[in-house]
PDB file of N, CA and C in Angstrom:
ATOM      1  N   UNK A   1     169.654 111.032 123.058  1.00  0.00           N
ATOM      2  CA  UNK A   1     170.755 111.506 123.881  1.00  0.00           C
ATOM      3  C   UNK A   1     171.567 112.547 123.119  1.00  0.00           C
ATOM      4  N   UNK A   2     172.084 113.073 123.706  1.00  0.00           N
ATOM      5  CA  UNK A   2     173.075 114.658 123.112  1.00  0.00           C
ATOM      6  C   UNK A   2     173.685 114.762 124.083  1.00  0.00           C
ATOM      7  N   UNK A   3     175.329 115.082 123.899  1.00  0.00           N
ATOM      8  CA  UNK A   3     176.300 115.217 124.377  1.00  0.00           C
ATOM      9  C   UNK A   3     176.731 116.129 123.956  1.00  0.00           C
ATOM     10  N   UNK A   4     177.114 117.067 125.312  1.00  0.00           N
ATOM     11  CA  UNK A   4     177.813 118.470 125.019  1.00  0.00           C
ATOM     12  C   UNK A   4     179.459 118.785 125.289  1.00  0.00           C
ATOM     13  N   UNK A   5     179.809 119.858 124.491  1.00  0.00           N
ATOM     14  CA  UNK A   5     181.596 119.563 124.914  1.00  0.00           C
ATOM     15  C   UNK A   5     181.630 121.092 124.764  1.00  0.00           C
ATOM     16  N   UNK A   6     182.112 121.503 125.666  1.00  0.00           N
ATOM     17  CA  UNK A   6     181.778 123.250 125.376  1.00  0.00           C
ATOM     18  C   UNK A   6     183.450 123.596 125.325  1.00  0.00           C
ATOM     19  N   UNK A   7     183.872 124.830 124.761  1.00  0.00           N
ATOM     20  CA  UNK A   7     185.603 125.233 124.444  1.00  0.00           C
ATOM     21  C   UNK A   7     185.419 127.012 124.250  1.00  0.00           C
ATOM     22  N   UNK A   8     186.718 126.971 124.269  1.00  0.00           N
ATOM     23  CA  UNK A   8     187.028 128.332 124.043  1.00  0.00           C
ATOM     24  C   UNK A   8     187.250 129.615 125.137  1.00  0.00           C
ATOM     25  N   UNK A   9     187.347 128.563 126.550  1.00  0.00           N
ATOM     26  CA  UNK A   9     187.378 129.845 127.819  1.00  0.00           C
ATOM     27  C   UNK A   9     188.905 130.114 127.780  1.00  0.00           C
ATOM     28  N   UNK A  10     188.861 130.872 128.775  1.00  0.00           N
ATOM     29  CA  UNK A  10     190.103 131.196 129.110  1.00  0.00           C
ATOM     30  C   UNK A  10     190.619 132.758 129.618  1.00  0.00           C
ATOM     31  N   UNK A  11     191.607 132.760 129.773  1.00  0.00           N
ATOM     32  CA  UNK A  11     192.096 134.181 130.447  1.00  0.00           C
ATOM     33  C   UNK A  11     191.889 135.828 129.679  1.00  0.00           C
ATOM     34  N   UNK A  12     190.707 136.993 130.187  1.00  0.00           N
ATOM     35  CA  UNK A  12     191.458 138.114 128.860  1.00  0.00           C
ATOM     36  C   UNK A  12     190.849 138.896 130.251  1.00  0.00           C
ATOM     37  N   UNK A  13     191.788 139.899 129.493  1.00  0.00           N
ATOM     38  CA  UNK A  13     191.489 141.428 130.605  1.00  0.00           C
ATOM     39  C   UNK A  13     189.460 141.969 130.185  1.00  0.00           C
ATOM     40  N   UNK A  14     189.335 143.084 130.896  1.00  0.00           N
ATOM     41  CA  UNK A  14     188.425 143.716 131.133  1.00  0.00           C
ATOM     42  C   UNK A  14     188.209 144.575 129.885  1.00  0.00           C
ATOM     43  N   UNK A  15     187.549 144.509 128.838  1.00  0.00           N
ATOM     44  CA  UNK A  15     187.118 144.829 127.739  1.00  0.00           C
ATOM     45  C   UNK A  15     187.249 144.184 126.448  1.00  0.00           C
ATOM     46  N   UNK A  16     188.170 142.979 126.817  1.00  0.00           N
ATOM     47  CA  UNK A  16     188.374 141.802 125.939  1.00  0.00           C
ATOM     48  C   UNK A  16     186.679 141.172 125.270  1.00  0.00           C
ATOM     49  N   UNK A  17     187.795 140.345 124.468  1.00  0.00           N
ATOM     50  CA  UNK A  17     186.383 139.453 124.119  1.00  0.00           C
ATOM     51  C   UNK A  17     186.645 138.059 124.064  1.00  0.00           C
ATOM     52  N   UNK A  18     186.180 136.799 124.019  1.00  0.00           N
ATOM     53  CA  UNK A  18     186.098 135.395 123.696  1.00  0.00           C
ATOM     54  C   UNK A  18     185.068 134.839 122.907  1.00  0.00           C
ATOM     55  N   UNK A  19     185.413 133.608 122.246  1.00  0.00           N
ATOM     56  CA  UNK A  19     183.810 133.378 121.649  1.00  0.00           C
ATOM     57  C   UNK A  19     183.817 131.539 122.090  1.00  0.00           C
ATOM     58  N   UNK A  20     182.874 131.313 122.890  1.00  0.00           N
ATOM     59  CA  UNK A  20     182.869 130.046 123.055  1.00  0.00           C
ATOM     60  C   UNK A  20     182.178 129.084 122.192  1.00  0.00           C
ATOM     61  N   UNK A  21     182.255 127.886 121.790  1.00  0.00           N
ATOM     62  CA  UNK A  21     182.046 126.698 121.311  1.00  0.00           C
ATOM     63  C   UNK A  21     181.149 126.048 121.908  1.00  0.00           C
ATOM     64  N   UNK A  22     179.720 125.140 121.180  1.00  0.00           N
ATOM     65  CA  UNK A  22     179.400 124.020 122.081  1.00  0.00           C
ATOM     66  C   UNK A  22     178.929 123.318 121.479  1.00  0.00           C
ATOM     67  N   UNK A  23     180.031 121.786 121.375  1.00  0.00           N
ATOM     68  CA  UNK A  23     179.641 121.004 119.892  1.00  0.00           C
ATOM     69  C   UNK A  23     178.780 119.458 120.689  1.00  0.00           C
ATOM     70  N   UNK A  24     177.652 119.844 119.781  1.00  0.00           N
ATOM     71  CA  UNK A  24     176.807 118.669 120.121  1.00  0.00           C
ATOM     72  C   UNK A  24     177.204 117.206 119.305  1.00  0.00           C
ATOM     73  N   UNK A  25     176.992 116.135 119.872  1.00  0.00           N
ATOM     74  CA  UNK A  25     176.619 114.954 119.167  1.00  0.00           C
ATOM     75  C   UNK A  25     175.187 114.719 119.125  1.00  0.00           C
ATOM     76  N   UNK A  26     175.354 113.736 118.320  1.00  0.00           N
ATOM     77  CA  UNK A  26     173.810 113.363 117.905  1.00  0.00           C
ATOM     78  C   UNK A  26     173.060 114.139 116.772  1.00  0.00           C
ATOM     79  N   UNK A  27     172.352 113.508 115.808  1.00  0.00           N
ATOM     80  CA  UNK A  27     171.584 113.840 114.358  1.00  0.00           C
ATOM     81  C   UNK A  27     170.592 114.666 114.998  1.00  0.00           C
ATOM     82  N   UNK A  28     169.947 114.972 116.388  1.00  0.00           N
ATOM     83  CA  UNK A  28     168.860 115.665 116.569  1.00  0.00           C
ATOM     84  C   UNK A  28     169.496 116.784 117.095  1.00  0.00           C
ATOM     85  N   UNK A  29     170.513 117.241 117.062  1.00  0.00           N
ATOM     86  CA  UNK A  29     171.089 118.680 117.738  1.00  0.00           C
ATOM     87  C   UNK A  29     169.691 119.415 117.290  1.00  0.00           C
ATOM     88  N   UNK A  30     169.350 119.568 115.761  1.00  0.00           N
ATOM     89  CA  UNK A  30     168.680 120.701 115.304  1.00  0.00           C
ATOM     90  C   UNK A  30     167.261 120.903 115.894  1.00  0.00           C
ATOM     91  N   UNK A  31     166.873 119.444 116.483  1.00  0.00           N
ATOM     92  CA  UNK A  31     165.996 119.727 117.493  1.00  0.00           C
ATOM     93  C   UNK A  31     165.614 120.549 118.499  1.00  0.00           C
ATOM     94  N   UNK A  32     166.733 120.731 118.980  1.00  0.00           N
ATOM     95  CA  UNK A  32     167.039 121.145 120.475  1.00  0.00           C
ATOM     96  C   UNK A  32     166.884 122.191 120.912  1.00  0.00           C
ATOM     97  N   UNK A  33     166.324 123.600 121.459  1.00  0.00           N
ATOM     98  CA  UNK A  33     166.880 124.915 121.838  1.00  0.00           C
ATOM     99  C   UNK A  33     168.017 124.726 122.578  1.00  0.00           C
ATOM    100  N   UNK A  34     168.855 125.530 122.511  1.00  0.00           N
ATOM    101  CA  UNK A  34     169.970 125.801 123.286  1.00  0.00           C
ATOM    102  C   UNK A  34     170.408 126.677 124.087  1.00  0.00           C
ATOM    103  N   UNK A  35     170.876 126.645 125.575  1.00  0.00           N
ATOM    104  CA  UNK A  35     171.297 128.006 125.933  1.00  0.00           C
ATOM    105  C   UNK A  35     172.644 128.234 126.942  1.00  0.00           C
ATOM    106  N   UNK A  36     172.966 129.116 127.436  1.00  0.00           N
ATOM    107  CA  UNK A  36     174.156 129.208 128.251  1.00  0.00           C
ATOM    108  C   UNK A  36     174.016 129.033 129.102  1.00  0.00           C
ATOM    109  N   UNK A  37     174.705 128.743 130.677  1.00  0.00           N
ATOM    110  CA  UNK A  37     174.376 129.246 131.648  1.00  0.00           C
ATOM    111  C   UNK A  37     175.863 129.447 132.324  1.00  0.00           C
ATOM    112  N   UNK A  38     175.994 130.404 133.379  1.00  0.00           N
ATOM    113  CA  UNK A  38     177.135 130.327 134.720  1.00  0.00           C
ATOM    114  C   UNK A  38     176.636 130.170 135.808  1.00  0.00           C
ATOM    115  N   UNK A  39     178.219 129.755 136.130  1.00  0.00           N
ATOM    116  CA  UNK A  39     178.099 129.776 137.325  1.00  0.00           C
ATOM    117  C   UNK A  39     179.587 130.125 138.149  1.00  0.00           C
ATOM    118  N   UNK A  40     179.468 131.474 139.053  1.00  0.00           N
ATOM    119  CA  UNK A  40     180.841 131.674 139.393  1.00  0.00           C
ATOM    120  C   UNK A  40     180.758 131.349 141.019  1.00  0.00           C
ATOM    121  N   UNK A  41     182.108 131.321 141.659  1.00  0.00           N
ATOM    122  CA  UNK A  41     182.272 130.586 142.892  1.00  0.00           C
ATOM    123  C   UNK A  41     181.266 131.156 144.219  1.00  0.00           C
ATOM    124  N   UNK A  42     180.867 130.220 144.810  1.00  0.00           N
ATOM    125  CA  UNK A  42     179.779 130.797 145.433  1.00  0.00           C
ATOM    126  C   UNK A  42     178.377 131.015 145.234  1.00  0.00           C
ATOM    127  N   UNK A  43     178.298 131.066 144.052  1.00  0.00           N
ATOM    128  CA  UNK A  43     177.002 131.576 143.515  1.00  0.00           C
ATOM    129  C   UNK A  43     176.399 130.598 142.880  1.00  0.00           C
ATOM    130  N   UNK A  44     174.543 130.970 142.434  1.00  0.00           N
ATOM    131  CA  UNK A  44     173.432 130.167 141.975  1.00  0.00           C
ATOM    132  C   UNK A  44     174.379 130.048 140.726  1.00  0.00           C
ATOM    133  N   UNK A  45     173.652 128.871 139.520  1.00  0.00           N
ATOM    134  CA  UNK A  45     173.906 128.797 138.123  1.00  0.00           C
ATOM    135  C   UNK A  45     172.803 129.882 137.212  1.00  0.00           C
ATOM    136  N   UNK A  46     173.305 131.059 137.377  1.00  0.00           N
ATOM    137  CA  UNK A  46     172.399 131.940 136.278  1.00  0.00           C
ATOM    138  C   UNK A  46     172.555 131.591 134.807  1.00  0.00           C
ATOM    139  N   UNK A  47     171.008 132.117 134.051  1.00  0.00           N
ATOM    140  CA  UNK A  47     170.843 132.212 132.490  1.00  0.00           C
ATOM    141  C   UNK A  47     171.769 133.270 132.368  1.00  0.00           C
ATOM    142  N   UNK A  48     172.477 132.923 130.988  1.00  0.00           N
ATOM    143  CA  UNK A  48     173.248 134.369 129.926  1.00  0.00           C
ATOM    144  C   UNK A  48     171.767 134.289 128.739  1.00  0.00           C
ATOM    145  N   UNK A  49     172.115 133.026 128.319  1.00  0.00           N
ATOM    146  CA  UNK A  49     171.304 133.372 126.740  1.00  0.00           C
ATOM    147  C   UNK A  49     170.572 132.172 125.943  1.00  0.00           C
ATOM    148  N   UNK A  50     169.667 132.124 124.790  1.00  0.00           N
ATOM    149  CA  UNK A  50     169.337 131.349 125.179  1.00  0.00           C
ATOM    150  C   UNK A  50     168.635 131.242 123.100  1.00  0.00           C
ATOM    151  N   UNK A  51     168.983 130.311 122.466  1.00  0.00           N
ATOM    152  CA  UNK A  51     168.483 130.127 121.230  1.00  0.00           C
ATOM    153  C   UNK A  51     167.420 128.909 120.718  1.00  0.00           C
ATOM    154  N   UNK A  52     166.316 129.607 119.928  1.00  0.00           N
ATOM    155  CA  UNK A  52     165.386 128.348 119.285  1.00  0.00           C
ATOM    156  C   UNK A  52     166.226 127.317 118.705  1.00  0.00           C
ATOM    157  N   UNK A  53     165.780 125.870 117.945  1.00  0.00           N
ATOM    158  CA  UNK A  53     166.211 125.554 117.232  1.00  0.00           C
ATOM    159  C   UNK A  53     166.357 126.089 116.039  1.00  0.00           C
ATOM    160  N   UNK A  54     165.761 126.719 115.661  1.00  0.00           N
ATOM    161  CA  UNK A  54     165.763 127.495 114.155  1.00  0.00           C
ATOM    162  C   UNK A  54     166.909 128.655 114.422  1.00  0.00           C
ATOM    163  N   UNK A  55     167.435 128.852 115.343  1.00  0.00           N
ATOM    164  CA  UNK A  55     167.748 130.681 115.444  1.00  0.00           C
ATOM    165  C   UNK A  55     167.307 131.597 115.368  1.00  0.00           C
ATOM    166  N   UNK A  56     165.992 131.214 114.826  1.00  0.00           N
ATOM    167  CA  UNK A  56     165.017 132.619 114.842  1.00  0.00           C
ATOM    168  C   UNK A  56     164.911 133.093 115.829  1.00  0.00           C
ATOM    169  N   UNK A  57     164.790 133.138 117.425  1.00  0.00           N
ATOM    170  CA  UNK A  57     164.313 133.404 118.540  1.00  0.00           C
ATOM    171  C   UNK A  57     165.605 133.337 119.579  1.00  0.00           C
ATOM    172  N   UNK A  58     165.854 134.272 119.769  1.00  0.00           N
ATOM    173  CA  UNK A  58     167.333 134.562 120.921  1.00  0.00           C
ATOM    174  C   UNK A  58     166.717 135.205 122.152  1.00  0.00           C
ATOM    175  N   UNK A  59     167.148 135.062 123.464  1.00  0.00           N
ATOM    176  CA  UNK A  59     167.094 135.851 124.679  1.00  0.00           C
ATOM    177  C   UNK A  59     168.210 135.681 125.670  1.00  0.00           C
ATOM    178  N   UNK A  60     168.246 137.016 125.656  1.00  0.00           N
ATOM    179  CA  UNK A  60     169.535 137.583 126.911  1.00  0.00           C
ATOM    180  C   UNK A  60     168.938 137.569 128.456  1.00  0.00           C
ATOM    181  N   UNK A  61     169.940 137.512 129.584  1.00  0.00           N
ATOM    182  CA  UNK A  61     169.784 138.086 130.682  1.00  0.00           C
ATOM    183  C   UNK A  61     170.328 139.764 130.244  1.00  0.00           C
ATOM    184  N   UNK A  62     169.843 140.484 131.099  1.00  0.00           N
ATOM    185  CA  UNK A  62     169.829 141.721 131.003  1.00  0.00           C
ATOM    186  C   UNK A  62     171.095 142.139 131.319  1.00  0.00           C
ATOM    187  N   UNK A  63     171.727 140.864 131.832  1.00  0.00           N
ATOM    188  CA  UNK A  63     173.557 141.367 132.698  1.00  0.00           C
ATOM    189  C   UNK A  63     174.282 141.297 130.981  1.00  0.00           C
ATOM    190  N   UNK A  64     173.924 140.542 130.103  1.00  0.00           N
ATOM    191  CA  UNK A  64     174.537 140.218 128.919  1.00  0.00           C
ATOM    192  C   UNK A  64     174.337 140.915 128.264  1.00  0.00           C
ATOM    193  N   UNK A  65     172.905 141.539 127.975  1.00  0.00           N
ATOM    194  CA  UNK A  65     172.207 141.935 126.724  1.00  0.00           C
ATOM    195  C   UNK A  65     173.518 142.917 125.889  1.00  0.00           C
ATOM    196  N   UNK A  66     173.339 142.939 124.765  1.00  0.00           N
ATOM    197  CA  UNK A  66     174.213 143.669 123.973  1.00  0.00           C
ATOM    198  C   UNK A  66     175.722 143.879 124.060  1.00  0.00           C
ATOM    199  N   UNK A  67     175.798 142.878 124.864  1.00  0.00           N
ATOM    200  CA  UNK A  67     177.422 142.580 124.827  1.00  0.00           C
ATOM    201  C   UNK A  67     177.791 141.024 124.245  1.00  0.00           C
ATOM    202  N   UNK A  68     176.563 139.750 124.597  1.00  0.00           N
ATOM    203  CA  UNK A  68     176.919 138.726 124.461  1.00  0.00           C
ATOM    204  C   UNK A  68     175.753 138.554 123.059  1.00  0.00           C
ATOM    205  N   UNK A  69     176.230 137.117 122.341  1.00  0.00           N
ATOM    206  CA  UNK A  69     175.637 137.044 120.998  1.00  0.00           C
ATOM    207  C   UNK A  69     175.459 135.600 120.940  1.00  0.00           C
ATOM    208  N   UNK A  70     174.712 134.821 121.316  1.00  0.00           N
ATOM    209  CA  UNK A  70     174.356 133.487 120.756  1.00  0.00           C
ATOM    210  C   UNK A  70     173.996 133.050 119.345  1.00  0.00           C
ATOM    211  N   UNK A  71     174.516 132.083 119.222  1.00  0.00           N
ATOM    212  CA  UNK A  71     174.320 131.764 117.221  1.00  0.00           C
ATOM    213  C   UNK A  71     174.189 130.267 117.294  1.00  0.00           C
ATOM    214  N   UNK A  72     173.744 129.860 116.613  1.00  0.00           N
ATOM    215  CA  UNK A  72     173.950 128.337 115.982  1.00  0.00           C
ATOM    216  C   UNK A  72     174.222 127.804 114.892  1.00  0.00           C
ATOM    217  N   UNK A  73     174.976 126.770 114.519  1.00  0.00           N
ATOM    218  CA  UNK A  73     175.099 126.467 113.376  1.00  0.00           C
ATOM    219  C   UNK A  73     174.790 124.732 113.126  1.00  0.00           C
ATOM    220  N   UNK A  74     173.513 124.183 112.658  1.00  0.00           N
ATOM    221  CA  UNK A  74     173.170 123.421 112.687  1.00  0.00           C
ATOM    222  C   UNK A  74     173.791 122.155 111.695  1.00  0.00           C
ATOM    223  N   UNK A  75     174.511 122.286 110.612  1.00  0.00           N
ATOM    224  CA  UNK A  75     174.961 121.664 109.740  1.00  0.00           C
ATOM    225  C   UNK A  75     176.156 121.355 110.757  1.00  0.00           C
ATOM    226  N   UNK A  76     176.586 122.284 111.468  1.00  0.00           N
ATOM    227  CA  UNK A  76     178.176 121.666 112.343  1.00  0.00           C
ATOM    228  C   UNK A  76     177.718 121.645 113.754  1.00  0.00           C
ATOM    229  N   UNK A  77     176.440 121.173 113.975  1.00  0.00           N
ATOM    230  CA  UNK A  77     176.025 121.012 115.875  1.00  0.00           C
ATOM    231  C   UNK A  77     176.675 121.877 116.549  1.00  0.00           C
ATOM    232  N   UNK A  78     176.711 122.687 116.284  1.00  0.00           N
ATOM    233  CA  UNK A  78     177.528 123.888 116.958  1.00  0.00           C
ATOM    234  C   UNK A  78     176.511 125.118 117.633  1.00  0.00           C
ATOM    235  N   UNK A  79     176.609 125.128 118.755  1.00  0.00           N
ATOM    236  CA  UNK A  79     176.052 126.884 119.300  1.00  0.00           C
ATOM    237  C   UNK A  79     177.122 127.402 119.536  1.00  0.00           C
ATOM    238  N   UNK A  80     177.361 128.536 119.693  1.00  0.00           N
ATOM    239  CA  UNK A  80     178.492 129.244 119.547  1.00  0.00           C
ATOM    240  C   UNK A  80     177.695 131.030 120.955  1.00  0.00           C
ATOM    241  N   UNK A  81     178.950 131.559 121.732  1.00  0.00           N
ATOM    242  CA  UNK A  81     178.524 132.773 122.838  1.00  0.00           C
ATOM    243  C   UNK A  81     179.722 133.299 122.482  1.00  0.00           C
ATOM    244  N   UNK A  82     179.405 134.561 121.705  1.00  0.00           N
ATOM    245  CA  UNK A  82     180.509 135.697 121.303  1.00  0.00           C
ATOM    246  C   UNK A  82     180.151 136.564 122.627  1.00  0.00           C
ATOM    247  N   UNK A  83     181.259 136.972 123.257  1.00  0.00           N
ATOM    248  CA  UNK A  83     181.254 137.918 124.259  1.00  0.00           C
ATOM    249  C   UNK A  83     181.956 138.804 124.486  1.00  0.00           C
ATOM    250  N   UNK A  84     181.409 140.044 123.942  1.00  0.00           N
ATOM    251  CA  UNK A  84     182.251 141.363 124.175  1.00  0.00           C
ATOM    252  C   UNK A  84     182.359 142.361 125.091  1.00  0.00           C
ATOM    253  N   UNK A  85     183.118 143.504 125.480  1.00  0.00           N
ATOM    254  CA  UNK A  85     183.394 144.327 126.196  1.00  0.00           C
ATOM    255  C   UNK A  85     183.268 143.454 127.859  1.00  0.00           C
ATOM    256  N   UNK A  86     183.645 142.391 127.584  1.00  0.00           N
ATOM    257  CA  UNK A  86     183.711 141.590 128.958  1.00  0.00           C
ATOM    258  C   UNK A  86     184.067 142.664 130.178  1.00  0.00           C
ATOM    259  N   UNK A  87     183.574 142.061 131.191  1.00  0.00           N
ATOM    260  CA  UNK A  87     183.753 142.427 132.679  1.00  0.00           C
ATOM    261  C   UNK A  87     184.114 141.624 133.745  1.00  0.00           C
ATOM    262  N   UNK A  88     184.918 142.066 134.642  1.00  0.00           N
ATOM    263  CA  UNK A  88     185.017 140.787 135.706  1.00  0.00           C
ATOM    264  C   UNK A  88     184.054 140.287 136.351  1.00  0.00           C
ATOM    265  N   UNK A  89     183.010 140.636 136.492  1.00  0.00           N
ATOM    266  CA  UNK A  89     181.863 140.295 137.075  1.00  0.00           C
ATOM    267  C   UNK A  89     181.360 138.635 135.901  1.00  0.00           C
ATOM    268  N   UNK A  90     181.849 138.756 134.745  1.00  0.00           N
ATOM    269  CA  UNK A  90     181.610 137.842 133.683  1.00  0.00           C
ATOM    270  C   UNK A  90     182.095 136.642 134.193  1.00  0.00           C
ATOM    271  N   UNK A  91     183.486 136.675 135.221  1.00  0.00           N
ATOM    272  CA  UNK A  91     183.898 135.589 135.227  1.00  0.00           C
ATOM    273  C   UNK A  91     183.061 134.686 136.131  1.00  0.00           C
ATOM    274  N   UNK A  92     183.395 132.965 135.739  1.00  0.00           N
ATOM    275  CA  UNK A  92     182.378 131.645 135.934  1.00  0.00           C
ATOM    276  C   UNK A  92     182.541 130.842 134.870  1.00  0.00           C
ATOM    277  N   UNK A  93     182.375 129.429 135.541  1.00  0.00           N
ATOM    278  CA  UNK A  93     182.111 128.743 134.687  1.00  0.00           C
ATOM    279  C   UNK A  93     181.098 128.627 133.744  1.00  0.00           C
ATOM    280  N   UNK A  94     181.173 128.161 132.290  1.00  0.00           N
ATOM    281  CA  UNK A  94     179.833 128.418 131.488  1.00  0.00           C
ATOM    282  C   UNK A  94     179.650 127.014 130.855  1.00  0.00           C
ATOM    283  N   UNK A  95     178.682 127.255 130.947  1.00  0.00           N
ATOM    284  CA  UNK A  95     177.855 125.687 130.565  1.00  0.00           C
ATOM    285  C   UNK A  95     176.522 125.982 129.470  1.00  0.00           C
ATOM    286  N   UNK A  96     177.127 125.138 128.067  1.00  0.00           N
ATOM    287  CA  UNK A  96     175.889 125.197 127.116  1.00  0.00           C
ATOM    288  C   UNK A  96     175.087 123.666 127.908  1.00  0.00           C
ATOM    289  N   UNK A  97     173.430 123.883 127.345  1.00  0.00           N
ATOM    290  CA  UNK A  97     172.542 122.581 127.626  1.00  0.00           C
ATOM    291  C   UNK A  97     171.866 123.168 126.571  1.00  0.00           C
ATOM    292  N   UNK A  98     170.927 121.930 126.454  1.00  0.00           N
ATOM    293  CA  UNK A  98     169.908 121.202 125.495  1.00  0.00           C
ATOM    294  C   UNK A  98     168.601 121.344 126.258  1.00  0.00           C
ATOM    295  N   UNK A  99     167.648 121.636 125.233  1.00  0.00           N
ATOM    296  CA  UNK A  99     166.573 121.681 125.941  1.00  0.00           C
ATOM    297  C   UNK A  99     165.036 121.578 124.799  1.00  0.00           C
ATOM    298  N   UNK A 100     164.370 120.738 124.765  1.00  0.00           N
ATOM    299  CA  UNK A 100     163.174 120.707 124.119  1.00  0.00           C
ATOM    300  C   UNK A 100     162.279 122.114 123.713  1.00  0.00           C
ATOM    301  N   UNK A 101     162.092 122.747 124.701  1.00  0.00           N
ATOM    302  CA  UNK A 101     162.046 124.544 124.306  1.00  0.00           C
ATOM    303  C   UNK A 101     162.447 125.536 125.335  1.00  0.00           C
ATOM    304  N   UNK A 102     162.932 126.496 124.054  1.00  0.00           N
ATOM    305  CA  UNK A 102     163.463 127.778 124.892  1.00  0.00           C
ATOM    306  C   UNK A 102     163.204 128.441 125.544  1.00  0.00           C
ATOM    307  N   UNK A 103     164.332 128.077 126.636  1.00  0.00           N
ATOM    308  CA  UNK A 103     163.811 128.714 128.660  1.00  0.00           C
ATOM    309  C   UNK A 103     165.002 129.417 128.795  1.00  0.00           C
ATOM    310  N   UNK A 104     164.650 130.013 130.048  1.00  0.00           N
ATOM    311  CA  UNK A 104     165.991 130.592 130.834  1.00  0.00           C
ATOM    312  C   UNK A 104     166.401 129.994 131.993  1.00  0.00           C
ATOM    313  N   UNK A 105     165.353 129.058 132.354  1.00  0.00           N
ATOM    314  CA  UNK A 105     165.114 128.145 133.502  1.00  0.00           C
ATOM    315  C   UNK A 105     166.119 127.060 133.555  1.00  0.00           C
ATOM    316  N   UNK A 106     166.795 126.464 134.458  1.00  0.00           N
ATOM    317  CA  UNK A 106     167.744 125.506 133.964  1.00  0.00           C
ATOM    318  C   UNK A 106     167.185 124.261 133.993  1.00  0.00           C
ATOM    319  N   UNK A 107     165.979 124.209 134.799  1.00  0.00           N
ATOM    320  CA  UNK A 107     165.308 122.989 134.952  1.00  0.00           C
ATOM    321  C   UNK A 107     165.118 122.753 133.957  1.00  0.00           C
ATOM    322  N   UNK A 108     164.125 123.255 132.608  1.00  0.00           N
ATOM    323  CA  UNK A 108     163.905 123.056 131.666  1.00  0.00           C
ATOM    324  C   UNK A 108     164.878 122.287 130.560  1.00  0.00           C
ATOM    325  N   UNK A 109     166.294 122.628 130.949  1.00  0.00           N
ATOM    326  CA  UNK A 109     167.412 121.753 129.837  1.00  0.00           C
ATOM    327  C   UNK A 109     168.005 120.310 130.490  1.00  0.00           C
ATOM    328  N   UNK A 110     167.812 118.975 129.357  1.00  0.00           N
ATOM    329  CA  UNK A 110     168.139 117.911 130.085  1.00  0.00           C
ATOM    330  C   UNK A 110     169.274 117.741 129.920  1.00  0.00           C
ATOM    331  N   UNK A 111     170.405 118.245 128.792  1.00  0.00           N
ATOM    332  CA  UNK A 111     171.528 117.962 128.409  1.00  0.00           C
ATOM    333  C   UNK A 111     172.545 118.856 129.083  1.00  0.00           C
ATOM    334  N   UNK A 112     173.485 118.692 129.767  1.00  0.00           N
ATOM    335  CA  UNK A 112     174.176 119.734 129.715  1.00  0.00           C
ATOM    336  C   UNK A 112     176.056 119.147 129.673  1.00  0.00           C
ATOM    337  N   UNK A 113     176.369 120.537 129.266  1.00  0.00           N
ATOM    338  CA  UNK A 113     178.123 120.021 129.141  1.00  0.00           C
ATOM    339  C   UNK A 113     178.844 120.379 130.538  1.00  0.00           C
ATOM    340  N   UNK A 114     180.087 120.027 130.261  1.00  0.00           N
ATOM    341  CA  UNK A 114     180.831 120.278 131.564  1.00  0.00           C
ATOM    342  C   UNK A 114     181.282 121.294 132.073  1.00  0.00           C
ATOM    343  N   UNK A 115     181.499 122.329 130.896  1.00  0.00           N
ATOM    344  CA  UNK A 115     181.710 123.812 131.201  1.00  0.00           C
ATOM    345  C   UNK A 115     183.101 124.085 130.999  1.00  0.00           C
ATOM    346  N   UNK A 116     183.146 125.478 130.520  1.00  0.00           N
ATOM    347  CA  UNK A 116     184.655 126.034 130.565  1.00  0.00           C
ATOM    348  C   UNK A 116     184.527 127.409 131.333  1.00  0.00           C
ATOM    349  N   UNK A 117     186.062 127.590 131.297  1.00  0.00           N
ATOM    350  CA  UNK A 117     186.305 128.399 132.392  1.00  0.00           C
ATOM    351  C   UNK A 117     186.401 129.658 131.950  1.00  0.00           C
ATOM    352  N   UNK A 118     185.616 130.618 132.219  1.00  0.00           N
ATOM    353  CA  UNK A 118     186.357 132.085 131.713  1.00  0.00           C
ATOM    354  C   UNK A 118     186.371 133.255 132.475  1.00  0.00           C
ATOM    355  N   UNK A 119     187.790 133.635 132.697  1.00  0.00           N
ATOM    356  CA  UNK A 119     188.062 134.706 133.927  1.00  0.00           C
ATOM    357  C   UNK A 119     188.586 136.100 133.202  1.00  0.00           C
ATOM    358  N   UNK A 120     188.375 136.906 133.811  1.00  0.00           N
ATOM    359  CA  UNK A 120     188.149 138.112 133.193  1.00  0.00           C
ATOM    360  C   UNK A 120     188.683 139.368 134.433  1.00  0.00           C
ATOM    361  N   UNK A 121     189.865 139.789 134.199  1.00  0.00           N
ATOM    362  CA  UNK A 121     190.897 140.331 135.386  1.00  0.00           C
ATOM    363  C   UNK A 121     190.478 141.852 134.928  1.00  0.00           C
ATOM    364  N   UNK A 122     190.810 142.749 135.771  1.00  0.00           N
ATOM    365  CA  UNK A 122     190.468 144.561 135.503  1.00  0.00           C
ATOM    366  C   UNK A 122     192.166 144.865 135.359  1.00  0.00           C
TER     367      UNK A 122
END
C-alpha cells in the first residue's frame, strides 16, 4: 500500500510559477513510477508528466513539455512538479499516483492522492 498527500497549490497570476509536493508513505515508494495528472471543471483527468522509479526516464504531455519538470527524491518519498511560465489553461486539480510502470494512462496507476488545487488568473 502507498499513500499519497500531494501540497503546494494555490493562487499565482499568468507567468508565475509553483512547485508541487507528493509525499509518499511506505518503504516501497522507490518502487513505484510516478506521475501527475489534472483535472479541471468539466473536463476528462489528463496526463501532465510522468517519472521511472529511478528518474532516469521522464515524459511530458505536449501541453507541459518545457514548462513543467518532474523530479523525485527517493530517500524523502517525495516526487516533486516544478511549473513554469504557467497559464490559465493550467488551472485544475492535480493529482500525483503510483504506478508499477511508467504510463500516461491513468488506468495504469493504483495509488492515487487527493489532489491540490492550482488556479492560475491572466
Amino acid at each position: 500500500q502507498v499513500q499519497l498527500v500531494e501540497s503546494g497549490g494555490g493562487a499565482v497570476q499568468a507567468g508565475g510559477s509553483l512547485r508541487l509536493s507528493c509525499a509518499a508513505s511506505g518503504r516501497t515508494f522507490a518502487s513505484y513510477a510516478m506521475g501527475w495528472f489534472r483535472q479541471a471543471p468539466g473536463k476528462e483527468r489528463e496526463f501532465v508528466a510522468a517519472i521511472s522509479w529511478s528518474g532516469g526516464s521522464t515524459y511530458y504531455a505536449d501541453s507541459v513539455k518545457g514548462r513543467f519538470t518532474i523530479s523525485r527524491d527517493n530517500a524523502k518519498n517525495t516526487v516533486y512538479l516544478q511549473m513554469n511560465s504557467l497559464k490559465p489553461d493550467d488551472t485544475a486539480v492535480y493529482y500525483c499516483a503510483a504506478s508499477a510502470v511508467i504510463s500516461g494512462i491513468s488506468k495504469a496507476y493504483d495509488y492515487w492522492g487527493q489532489g491540490t488545487q492550482v488556479t492560475v488568473s491572466s
